[in-house]
N, C-alpha and C. Protein backbone atom coordinates (compact mmCIF):
# COMPACT_ATOMS: atom_id res chain seq x y z
N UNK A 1 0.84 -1.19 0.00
CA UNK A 1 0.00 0.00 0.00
C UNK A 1 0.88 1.25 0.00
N UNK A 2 0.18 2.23 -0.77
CA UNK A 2 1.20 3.79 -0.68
C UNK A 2 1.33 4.25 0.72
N UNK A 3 1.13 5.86 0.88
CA UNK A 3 0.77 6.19 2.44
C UNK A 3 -0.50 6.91 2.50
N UNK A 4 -1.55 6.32 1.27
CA UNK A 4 -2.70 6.64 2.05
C UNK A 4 -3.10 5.26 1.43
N UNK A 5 -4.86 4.96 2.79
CA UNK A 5 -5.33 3.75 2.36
C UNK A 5 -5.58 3.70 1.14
N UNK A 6 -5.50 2.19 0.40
CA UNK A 6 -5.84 1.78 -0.77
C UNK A 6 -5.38 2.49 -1.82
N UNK A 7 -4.02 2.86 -1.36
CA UNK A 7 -3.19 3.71 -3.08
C UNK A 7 -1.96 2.65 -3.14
N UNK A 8 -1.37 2.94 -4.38
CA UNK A 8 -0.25 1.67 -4.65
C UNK A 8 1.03 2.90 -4.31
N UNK A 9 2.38 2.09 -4.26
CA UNK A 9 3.28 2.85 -4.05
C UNK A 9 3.79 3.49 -6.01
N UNK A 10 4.29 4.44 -5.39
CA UNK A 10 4.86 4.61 -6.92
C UNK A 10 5.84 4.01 -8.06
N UNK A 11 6.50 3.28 -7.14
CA UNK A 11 7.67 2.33 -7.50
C UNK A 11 7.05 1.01 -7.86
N UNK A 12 5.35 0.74 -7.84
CA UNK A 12 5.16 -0.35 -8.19
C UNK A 12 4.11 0.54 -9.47
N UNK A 13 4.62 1.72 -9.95
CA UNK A 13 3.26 1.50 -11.03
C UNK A 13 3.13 0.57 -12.47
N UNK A 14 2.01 0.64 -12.35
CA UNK A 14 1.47 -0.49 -13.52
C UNK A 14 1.08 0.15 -14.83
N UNK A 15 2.10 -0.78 -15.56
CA UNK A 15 2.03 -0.36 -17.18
C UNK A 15 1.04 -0.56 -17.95
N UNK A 16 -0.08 0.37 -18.31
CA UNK A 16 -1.43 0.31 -19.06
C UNK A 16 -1.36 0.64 -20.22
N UNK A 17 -2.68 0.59 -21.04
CA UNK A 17 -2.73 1.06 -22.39
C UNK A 17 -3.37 2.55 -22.29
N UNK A 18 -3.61 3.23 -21.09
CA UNK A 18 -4.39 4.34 -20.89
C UNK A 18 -4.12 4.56 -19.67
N UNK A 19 -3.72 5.54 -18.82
CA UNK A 19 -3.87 6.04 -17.59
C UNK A 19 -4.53 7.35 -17.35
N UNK A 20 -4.93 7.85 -16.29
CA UNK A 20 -5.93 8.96 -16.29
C UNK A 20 -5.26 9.66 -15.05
N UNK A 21 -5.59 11.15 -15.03
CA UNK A 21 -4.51 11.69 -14.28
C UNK A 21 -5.67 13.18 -13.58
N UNK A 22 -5.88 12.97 -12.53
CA UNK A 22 -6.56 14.50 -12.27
C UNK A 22 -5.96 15.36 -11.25
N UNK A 23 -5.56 16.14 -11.82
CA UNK A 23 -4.80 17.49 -11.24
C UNK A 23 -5.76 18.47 -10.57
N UNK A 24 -5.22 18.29 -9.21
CA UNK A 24 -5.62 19.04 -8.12
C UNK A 24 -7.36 19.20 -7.78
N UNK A 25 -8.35 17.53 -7.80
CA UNK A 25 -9.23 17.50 -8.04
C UNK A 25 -9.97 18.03 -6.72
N UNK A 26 -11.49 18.55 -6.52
CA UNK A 26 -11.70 19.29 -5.49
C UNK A 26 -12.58 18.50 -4.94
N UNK A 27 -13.62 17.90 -5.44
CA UNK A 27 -15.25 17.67 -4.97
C UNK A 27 -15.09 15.66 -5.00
N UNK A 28 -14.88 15.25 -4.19
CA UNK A 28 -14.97 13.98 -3.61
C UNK A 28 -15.81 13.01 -4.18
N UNK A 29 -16.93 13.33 -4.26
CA UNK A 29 -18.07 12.32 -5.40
C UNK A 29 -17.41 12.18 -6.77
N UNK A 30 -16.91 13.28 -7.50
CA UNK A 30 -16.10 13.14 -8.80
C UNK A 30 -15.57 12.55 -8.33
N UNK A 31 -13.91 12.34 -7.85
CA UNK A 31 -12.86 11.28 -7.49
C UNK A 31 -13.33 10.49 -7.65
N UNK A 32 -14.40 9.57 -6.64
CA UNK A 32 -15.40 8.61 -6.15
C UNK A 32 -15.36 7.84 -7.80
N UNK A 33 -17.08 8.76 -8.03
CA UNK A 33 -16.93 8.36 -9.56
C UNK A 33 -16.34 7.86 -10.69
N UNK A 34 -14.92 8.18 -10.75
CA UNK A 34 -13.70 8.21 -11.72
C UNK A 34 -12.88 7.09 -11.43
N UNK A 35 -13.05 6.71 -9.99
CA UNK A 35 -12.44 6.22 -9.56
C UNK A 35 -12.97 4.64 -10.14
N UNK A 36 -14.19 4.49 -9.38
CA UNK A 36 -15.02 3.39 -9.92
C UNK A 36 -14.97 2.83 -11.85
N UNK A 37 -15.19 4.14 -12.75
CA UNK A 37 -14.59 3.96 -13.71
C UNK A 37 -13.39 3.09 -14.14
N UNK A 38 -12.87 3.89 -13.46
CA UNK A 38 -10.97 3.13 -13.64
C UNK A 38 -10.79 1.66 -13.43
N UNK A 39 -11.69 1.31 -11.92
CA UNK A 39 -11.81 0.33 -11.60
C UNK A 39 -12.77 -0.72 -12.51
N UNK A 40 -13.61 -0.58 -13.42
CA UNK A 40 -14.15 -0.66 -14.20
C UNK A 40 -13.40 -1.10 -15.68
N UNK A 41 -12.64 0.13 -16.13
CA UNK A 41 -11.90 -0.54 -17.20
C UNK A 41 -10.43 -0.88 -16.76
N UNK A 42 -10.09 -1.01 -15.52
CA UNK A 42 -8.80 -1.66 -15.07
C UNK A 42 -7.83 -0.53 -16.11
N UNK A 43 -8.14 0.95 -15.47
CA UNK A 43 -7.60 2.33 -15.55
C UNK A 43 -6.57 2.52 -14.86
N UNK A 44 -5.48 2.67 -14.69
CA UNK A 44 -4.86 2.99 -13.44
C UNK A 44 -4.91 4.73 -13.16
N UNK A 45 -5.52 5.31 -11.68
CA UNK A 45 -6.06 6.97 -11.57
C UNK A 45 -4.98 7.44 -10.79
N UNK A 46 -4.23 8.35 -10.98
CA UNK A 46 -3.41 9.47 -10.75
C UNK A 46 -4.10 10.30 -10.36
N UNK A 47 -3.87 11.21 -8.96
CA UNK A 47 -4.51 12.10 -8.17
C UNK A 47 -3.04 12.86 -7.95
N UNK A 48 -2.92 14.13 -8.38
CA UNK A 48 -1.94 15.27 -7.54
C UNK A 48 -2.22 16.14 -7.05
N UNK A 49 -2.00 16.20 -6.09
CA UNK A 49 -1.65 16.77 -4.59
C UNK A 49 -1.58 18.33 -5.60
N UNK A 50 -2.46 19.05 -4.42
CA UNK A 50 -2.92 19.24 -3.57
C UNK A 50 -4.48 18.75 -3.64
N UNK A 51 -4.87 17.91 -2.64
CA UNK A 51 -6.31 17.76 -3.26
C UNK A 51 -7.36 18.36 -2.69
N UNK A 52 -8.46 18.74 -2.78
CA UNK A 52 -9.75 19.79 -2.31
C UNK A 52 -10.35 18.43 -0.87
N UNK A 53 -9.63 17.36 -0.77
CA UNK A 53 -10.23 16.68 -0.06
C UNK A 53 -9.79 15.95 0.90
N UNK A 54 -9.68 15.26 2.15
CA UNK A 54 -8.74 14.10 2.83
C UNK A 54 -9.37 12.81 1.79
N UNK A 55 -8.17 12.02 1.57
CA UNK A 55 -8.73 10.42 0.92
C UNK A 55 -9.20 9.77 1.43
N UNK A 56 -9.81 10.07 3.16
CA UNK A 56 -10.33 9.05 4.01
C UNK A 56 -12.05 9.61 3.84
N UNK A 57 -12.31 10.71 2.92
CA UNK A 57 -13.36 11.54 2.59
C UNK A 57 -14.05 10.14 2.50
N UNK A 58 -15.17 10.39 3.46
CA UNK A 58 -16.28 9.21 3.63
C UNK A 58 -17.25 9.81 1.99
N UNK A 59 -17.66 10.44 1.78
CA UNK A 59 -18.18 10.44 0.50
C UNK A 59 -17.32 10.00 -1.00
N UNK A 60 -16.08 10.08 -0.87
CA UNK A 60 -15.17 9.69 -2.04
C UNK A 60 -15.30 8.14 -1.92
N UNK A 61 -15.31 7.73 -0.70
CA UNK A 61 -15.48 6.13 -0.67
C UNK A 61 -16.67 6.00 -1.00
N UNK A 62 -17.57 6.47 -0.98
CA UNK A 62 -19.00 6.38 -0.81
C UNK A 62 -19.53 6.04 -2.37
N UNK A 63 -18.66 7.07 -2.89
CA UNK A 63 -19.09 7.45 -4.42
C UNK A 63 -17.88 5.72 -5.03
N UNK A 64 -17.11 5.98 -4.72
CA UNK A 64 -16.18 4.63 -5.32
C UNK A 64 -16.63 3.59 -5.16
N UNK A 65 -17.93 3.26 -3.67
CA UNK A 65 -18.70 1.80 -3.58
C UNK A 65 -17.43 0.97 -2.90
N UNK A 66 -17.65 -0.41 -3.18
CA UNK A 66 -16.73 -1.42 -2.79
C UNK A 66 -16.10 -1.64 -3.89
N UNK A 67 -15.79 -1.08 -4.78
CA UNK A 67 -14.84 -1.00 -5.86
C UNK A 67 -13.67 -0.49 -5.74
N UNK A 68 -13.11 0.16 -4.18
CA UNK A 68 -11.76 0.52 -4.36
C UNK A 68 -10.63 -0.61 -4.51
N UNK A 69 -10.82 -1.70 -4.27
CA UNK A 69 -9.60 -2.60 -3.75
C UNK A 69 -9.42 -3.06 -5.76
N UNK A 70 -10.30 -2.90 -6.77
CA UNK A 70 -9.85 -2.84 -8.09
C UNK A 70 -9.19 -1.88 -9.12
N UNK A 71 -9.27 -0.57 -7.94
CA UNK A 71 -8.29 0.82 -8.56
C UNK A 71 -6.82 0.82 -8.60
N UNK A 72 -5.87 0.63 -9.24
CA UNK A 72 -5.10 1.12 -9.32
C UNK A 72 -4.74 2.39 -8.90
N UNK A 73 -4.63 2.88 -8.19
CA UNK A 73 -4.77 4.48 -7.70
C UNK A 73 -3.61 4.60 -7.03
N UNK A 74 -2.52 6.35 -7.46
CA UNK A 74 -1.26 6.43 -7.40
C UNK A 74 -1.82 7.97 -6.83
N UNK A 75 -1.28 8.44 -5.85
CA UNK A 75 -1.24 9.94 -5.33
C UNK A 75 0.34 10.65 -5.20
N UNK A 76 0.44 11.86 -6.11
CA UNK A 76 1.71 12.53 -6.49
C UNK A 76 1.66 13.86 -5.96
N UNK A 77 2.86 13.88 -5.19
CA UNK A 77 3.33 15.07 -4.39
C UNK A 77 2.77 16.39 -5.30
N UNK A 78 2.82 16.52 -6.78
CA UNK A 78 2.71 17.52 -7.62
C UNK A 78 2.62 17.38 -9.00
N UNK A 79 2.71 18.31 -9.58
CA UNK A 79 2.29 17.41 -11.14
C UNK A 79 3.48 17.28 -12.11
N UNK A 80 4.44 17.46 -11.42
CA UNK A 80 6.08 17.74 -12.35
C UNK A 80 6.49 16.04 -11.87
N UNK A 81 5.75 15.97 -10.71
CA UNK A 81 6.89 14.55 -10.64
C UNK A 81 5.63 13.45 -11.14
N UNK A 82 4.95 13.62 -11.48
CA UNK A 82 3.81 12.82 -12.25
C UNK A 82 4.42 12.73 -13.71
N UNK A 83 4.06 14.05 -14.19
CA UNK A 83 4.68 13.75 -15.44
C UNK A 83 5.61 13.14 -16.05
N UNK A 84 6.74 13.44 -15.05
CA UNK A 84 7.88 12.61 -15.01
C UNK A 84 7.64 10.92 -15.69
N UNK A 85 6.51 10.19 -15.44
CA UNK A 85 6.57 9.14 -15.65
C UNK A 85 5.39 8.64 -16.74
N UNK A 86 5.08 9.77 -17.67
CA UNK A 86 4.46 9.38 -18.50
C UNK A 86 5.12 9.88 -19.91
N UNK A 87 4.63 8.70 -20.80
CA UNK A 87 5.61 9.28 -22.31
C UNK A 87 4.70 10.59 -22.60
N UNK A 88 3.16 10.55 -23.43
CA UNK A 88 2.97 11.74 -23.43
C UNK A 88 1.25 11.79 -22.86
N UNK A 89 1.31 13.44 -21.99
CA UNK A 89 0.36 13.88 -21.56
C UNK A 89 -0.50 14.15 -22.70
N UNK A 90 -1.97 13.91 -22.41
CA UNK A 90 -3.56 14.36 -23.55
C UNK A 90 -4.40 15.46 -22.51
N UNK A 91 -4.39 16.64 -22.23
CA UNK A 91 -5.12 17.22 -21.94
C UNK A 91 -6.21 17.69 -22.27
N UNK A 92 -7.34 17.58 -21.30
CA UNK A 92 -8.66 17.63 -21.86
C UNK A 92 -8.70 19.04 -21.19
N UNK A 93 -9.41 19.96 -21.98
CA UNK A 93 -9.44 21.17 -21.44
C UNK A 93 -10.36 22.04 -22.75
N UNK A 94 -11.93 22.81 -21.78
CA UNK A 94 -12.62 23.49 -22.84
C UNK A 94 -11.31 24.49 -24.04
N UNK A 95 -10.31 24.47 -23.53
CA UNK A 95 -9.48 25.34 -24.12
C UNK A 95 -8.73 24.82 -25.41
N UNK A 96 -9.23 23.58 -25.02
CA UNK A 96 -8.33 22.54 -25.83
C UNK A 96 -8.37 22.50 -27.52
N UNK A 97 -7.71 22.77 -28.16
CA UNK A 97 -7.07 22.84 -29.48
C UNK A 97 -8.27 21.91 -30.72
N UNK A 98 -8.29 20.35 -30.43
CA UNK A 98 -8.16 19.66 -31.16
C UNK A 98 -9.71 18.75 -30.46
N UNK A 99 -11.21 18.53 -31.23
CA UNK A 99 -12.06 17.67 -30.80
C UNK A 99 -11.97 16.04 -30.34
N UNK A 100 -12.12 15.91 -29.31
CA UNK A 100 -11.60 14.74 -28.73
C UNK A 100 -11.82 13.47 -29.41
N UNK A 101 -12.83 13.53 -30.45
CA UNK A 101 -13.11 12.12 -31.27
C UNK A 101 -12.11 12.46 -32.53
N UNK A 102 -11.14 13.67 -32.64
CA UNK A 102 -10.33 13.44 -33.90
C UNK A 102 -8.76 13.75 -33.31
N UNK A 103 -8.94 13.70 -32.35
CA UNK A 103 -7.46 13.21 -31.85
C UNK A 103 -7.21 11.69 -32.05
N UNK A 104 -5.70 11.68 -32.07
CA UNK A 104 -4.90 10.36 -32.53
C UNK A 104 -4.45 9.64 -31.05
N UNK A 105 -5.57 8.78 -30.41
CA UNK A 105 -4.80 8.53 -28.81
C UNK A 105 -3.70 7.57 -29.44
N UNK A 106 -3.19 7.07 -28.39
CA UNK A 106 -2.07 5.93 -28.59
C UNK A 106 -2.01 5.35 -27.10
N UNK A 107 -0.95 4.02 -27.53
CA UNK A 107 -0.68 3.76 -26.41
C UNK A 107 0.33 4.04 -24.88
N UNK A 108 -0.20 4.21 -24.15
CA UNK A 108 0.70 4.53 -23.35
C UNK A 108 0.03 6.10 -22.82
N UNK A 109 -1.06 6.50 -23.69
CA UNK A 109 -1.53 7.79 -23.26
C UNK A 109 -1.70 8.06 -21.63
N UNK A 110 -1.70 9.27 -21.25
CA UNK A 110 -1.94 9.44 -20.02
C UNK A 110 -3.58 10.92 -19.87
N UNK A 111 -4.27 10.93 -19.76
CA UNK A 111 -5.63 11.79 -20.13
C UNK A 111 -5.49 11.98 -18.92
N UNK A 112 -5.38 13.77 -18.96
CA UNK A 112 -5.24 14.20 -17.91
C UNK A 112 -6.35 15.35 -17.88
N UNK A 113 -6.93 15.75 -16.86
CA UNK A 113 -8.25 16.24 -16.58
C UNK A 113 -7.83 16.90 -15.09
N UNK A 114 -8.40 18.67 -15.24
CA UNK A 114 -7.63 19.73 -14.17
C UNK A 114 -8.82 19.65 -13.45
N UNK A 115 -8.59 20.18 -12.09
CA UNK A 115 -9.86 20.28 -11.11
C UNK A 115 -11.19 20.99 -11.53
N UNK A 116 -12.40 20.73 -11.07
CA UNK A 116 -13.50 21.11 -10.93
C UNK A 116 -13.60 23.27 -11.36
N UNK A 117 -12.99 23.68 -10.00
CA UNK A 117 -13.40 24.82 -10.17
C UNK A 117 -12.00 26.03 -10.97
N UNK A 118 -11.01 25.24 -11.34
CA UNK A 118 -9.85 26.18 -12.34
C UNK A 118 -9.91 25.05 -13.73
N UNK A 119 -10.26 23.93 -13.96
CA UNK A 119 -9.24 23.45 -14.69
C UNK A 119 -7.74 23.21 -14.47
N UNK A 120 -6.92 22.85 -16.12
CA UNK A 120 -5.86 22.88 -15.67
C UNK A 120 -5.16 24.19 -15.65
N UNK A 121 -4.29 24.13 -15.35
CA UNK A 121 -2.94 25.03 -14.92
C UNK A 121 -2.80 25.59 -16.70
N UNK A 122 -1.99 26.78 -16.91
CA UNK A 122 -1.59 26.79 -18.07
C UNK A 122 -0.31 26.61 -18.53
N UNK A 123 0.45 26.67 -17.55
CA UNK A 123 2.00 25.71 -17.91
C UNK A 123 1.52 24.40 -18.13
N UNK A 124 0.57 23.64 -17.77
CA UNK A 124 0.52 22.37 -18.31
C UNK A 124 0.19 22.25 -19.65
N UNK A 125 -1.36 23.22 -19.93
CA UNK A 125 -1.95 23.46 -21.51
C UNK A 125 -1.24 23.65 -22.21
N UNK A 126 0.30 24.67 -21.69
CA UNK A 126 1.35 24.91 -22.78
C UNK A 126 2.11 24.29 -23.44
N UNK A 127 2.01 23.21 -22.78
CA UNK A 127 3.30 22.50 -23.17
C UNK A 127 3.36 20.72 -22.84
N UNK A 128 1.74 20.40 -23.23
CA UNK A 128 0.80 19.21 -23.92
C UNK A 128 -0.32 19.38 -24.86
N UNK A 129 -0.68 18.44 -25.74
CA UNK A 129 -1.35 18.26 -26.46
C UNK A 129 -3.08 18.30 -25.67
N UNK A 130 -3.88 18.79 -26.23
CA UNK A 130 -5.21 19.59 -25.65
C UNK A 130 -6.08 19.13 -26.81
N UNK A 131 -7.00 18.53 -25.80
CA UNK A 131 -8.10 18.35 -26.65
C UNK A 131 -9.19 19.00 -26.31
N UNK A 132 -10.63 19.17 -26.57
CA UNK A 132 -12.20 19.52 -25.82
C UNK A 132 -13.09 18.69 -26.05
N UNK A 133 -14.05 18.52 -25.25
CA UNK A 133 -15.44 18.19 -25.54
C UNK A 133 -16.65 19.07 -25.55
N UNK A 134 -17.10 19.15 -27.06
CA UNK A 134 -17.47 20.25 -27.56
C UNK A 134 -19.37 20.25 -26.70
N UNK A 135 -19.44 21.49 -26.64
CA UNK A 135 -20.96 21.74 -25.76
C UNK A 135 -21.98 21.94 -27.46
N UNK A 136 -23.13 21.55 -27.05
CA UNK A 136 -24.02 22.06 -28.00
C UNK A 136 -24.65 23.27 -27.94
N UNK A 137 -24.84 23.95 -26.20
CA UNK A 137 -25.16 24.60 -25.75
C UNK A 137 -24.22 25.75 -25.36
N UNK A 138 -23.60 26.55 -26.22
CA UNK A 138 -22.62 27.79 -26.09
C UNK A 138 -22.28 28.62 -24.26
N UNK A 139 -23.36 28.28 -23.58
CA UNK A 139 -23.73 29.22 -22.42
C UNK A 139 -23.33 28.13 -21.64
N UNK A 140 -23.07 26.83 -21.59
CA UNK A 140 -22.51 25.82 -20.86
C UNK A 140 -21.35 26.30 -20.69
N UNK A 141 -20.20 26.28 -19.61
CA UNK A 141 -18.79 26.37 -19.69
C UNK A 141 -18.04 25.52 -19.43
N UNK A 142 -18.73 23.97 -18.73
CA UNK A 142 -17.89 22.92 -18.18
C UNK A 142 -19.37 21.79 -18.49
N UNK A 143 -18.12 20.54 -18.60
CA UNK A 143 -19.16 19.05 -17.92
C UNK A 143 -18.72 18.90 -16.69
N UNK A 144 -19.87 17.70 -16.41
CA UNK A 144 -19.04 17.86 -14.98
C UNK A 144 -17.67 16.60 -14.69
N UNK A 145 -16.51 16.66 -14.33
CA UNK A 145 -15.59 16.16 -14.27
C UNK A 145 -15.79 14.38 -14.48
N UNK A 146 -16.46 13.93 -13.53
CA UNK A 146 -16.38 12.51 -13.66
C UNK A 146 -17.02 12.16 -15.46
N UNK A 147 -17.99 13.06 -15.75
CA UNK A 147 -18.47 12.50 -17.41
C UNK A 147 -17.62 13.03 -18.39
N UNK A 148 -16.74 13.77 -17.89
CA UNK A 148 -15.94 13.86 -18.79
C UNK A 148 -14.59 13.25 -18.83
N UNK A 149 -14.19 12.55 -18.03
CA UNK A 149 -13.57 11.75 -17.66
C UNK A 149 -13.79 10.33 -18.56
N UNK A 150 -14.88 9.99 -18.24
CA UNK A 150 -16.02 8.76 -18.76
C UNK A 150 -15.59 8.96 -20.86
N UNK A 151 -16.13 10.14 -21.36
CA UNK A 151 -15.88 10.14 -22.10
C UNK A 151 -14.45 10.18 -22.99
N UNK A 152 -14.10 10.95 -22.09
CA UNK A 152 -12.08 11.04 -22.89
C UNK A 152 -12.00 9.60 -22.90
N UNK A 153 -12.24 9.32 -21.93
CA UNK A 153 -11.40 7.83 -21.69
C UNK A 153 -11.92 6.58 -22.52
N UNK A 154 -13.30 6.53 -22.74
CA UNK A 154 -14.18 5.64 -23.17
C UNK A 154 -13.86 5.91 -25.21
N UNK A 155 -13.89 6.89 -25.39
CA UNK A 155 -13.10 7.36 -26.85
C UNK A 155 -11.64 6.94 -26.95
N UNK A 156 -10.79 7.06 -25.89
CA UNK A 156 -9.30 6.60 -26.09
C UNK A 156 -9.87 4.99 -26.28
N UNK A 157 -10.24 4.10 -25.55
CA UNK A 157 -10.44 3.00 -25.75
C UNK A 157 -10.98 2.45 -27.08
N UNK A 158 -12.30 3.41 -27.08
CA UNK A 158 -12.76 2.56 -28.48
C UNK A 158 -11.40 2.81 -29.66
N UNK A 159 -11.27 4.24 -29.71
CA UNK A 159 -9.66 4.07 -30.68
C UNK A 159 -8.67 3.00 -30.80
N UNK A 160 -8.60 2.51 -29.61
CA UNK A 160 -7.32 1.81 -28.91
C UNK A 160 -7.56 0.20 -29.61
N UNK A 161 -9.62 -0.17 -29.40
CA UNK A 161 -9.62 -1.55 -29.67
C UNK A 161 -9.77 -1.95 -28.24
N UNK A 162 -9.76 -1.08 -27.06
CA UNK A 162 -9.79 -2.01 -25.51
C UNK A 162 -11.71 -1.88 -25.16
């Protein structure tokens, strides 16, 4: 176990065809949610520090069900030493460049998704590849994190063949 319950250490992470990464996530039911996902398509979820929440957040468990002990789940001091261990970052961000069903995923991707109430950072947007998920509704400004999560990820897969 890492040093919080039910996270892996970092030195044991596990090599996927997709990993998912949320930077500085705030609202505990999302985590929850995403989490269960992951656990779901045997995702491995990246959480960096600083988070809007304690991990012993009785609603993050709540929202994850009895599905944590199938998460892969890694928690990083910050997002420089995260990166560190992925070939290349996919940022999902309304800001994002390129529509998420005509991006080219690959393997080894890492879909990374910024907190609830900033998004990501813009040293990160700067200097990774950015995608969006486009609104039909112009006056919308966000989904909400866990469905968009659902979707990046569920599109990397069907691409992928997983």
């Amino acid at each position: 176990m890492g040093i919080y319950p039910f996270t892996q250490p970092l030195d044991k992470l596990i090599i996927a065809p997709l990993q998912v990464v949320l930077v500085y996530p705030q609202i505990p039911p999302n985590t929850g949610n995403i989490a269960r996902t992951c656990a779901g398509t045997k995702t491995p979820l990246h959480l960096v520090e600083p988070l809007g929440f304690e991990i012993s957040d009785r609603w993050l468990k709540r929202a994850g069900l009895d599905y944590w002990e199938y998460v892969q789940l890694y928690v990083h001091p910050d997002w420089q030493s995260c990166r560190a261990l992925a070939q290349r970052w996919v940022c999902f961000s309304a800001k994002g460049e390129t529509h998420f069903q005509q991006f080219s995923y690959q393997p080894g991707d890492w879909l990374v998704f910024g907190s609830e109430t900033s998004g990501l950072p813009p040293e990160i947007l700067a200097t990774n590849p950015t995608v969006y998920i486009p609104f039909a509704e112009p006056r919308v400004r966000s989904y909400n994190l866990s469905v968009s999560v659902a979707v990046g990820l569920f599109e990397a897969r069907r691409q992928l063949g997983l």
